[in-house]
N, C-alpha and C. Protein backbone atom coordinates (compact mmCIF):
# COMPACT_ATOMS: atom_id res chain seq x y z
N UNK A 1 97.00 139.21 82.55
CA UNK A 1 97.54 138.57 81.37
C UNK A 1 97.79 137.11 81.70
N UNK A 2 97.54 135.99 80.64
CA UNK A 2 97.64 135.36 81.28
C UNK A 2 98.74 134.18 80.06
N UNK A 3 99.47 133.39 80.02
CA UNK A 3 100.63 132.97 79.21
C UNK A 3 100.13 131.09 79.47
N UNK A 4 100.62 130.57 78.18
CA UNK A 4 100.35 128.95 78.20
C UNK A 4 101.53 128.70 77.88
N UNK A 5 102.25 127.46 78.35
CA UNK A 5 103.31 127.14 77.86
C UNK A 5 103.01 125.80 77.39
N UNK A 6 103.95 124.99 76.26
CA UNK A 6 103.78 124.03 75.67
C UNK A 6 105.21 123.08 75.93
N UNK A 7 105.32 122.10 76.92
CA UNK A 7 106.70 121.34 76.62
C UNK A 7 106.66 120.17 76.04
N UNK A 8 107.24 119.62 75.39
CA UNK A 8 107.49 118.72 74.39
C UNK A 8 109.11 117.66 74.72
N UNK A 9 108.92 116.75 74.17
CA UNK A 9 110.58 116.33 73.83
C UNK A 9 110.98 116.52 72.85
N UNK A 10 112.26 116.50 72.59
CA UNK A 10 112.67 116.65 70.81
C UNK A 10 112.79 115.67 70.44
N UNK A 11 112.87 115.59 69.43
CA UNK A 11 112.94 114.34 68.20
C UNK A 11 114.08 113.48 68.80
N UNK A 12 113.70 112.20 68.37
CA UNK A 12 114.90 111.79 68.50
C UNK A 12 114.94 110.84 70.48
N UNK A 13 114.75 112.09 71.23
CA UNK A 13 114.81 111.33 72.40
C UNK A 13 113.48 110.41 72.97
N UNK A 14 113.97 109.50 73.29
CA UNK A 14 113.06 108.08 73.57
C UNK A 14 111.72 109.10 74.98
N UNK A 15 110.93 108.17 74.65
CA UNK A 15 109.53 108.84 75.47
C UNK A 15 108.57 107.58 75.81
N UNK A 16 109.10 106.96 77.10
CA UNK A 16 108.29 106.38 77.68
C UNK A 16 107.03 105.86 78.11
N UNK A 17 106.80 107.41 78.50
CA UNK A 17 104.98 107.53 78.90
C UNK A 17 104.17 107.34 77.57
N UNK A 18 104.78 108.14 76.36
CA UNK A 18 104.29 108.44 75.24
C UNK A 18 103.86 106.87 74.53
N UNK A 19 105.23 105.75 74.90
CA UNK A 19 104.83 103.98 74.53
C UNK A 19 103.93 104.05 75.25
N UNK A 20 104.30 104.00 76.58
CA UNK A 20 102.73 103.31 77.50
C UNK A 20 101.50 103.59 76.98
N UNK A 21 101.11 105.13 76.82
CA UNK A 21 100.27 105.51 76.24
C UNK A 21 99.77 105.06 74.94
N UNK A 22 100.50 104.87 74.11
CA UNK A 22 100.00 103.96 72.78
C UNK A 22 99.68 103.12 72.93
N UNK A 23 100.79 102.10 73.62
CA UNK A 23 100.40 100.40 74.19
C UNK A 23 98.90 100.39 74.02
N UNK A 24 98.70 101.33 75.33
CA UNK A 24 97.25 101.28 76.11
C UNK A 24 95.87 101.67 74.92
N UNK A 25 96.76 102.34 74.14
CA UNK A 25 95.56 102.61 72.87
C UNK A 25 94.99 101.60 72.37
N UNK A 26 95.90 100.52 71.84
CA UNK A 26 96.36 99.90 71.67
C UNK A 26 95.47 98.83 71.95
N UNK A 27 95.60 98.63 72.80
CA UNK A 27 95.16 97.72 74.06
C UNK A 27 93.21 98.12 73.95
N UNK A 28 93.25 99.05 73.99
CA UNK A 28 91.61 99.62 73.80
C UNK A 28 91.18 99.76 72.97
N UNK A 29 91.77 99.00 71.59
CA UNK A 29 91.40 98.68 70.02
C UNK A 29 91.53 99.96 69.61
N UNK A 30 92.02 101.14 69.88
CA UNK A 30 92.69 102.41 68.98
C UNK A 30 93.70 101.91 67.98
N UNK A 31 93.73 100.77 66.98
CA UNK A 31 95.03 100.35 66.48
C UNK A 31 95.89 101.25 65.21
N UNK A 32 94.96 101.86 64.93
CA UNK A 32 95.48 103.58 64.38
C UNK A 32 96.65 104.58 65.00
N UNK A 33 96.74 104.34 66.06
CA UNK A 33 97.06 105.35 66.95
C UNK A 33 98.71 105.21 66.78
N UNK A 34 99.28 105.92 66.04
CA UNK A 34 100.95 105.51 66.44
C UNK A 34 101.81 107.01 66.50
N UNK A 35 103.28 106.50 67.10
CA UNK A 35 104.28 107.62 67.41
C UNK A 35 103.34 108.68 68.30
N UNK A 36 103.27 108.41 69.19
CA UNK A 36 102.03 108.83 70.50
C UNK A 36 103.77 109.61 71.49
N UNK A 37 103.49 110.88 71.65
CA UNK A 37 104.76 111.35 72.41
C UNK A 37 103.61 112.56 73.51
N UNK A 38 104.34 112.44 74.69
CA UNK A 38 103.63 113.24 75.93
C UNK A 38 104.57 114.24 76.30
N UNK A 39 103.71 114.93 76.14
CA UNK A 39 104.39 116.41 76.94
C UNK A 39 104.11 117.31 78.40
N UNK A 40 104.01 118.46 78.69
CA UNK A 40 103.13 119.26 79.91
C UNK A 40 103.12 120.24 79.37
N UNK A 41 101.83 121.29 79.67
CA UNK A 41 101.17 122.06 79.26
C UNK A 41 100.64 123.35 81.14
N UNK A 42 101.37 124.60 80.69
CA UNK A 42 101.63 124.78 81.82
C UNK A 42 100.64 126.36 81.61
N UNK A 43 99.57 126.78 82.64
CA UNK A 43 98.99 127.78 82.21
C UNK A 43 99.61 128.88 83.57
N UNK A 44 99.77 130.07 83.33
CA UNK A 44 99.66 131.11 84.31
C UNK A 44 99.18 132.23 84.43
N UNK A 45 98.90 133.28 85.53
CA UNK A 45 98.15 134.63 85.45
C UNK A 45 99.99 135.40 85.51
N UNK A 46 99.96 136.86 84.55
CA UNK A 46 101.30 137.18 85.26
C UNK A 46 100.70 138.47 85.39
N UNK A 47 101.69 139.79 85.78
CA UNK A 47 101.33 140.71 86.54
C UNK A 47 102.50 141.70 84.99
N UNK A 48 102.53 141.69 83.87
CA UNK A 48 103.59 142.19 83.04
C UNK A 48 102.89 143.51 82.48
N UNK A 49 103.71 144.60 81.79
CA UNK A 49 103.22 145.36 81.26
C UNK A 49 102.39 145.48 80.15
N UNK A 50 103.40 144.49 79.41
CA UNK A 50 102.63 143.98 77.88
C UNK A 50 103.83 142.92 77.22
N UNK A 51 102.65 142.18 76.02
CA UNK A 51 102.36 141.03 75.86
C UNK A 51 104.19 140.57 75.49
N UNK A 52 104.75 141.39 75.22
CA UNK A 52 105.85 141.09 74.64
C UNK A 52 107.08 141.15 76.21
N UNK A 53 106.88 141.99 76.81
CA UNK A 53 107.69 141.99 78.27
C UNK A 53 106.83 139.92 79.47
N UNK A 54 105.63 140.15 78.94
CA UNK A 54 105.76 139.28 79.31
C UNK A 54 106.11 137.11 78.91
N UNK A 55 105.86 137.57 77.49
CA UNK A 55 106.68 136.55 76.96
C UNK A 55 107.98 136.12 77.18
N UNK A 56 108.84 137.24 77.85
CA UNK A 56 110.41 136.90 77.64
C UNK A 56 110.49 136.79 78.97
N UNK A 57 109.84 136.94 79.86
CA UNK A 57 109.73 137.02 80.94
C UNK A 57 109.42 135.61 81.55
N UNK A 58 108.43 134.70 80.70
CA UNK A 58 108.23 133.06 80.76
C UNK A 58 108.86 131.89 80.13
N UNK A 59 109.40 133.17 78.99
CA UNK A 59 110.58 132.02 78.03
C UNK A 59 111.72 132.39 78.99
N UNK A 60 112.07 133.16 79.76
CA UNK A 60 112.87 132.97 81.01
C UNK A 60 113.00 131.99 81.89
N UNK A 61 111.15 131.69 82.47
CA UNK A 61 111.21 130.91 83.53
C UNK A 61 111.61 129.62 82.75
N UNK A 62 111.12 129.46 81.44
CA UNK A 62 111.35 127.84 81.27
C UNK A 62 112.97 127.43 80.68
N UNK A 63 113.24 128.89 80.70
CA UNK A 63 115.37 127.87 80.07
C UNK A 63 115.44 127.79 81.71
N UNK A 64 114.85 128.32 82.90
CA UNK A 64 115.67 128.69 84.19
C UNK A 64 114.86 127.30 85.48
N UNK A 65 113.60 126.70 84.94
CA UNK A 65 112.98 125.96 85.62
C UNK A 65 111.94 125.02 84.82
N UNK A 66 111.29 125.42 84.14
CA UNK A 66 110.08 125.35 83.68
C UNK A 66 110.58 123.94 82.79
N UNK A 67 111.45 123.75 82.03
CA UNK A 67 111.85 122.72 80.33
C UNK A 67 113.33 122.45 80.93
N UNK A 68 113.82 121.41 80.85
CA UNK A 68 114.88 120.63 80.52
C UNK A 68 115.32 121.20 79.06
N UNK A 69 115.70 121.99 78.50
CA UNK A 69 116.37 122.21 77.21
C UNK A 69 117.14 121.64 76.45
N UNK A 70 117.97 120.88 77.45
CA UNK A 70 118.70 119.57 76.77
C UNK A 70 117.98 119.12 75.82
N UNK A 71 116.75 118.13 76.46
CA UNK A 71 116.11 117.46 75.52
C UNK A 71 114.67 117.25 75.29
N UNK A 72 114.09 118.74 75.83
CA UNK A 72 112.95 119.44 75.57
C UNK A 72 112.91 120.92 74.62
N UNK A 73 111.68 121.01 74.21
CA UNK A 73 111.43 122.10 73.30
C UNK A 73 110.14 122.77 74.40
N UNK A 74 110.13 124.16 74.03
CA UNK A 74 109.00 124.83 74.23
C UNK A 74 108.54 125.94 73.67
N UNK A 75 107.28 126.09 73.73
CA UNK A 75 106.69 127.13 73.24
C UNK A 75 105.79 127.77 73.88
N UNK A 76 105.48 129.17 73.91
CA UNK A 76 104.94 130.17 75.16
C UNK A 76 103.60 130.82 74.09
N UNK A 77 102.45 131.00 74.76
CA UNK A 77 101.51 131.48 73.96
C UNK A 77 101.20 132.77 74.99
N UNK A 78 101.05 134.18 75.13
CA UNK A 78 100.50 135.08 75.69
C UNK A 78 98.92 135.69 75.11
N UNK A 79 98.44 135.05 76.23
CA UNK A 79 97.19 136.49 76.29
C UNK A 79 96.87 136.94 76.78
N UNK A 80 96.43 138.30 75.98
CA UNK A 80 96.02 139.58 76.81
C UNK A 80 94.84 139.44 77.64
């Protein structure tokens, strides 16, 4: 089985990389390109019974390691 995770910032909190990254759009005549925000995107194999034991099982790892919750969001995709 194998699970994707999606981290994000939330609204609201300032995102650095996400300017640079526009800047640079920017900069490379993308002048379209705006409110540009960066996240990480995290894939794994797990060893779970099923799809639902192992969802709670990764929305585990990320309140416990995985996401800053403060002032990150995430979202877990499982497949079989």
């Amino acid at each position: 089985m194998k699970a994707r995770v999606h981290i994000t910032l939330k609204n609201g909190v300032l995102d650095p990389q996400g300017k640079a990254v526009e800047n640079a759009l920017h900069g490379l005549g993308f002048g379209g390109v705006s409110d540009v925000r960066q996240g990480k995107f995290i894939e794994m194999k797990l060893k779970a019974g099923d799809a639902a034991a192992a969802k709670k099982e990764v929305e585990e790892m990320c309140r416990s390691l995985l996401a800053n919750t403060v002032i990150e969001n995430y979202a877990v995709e499982v497949i079989d």
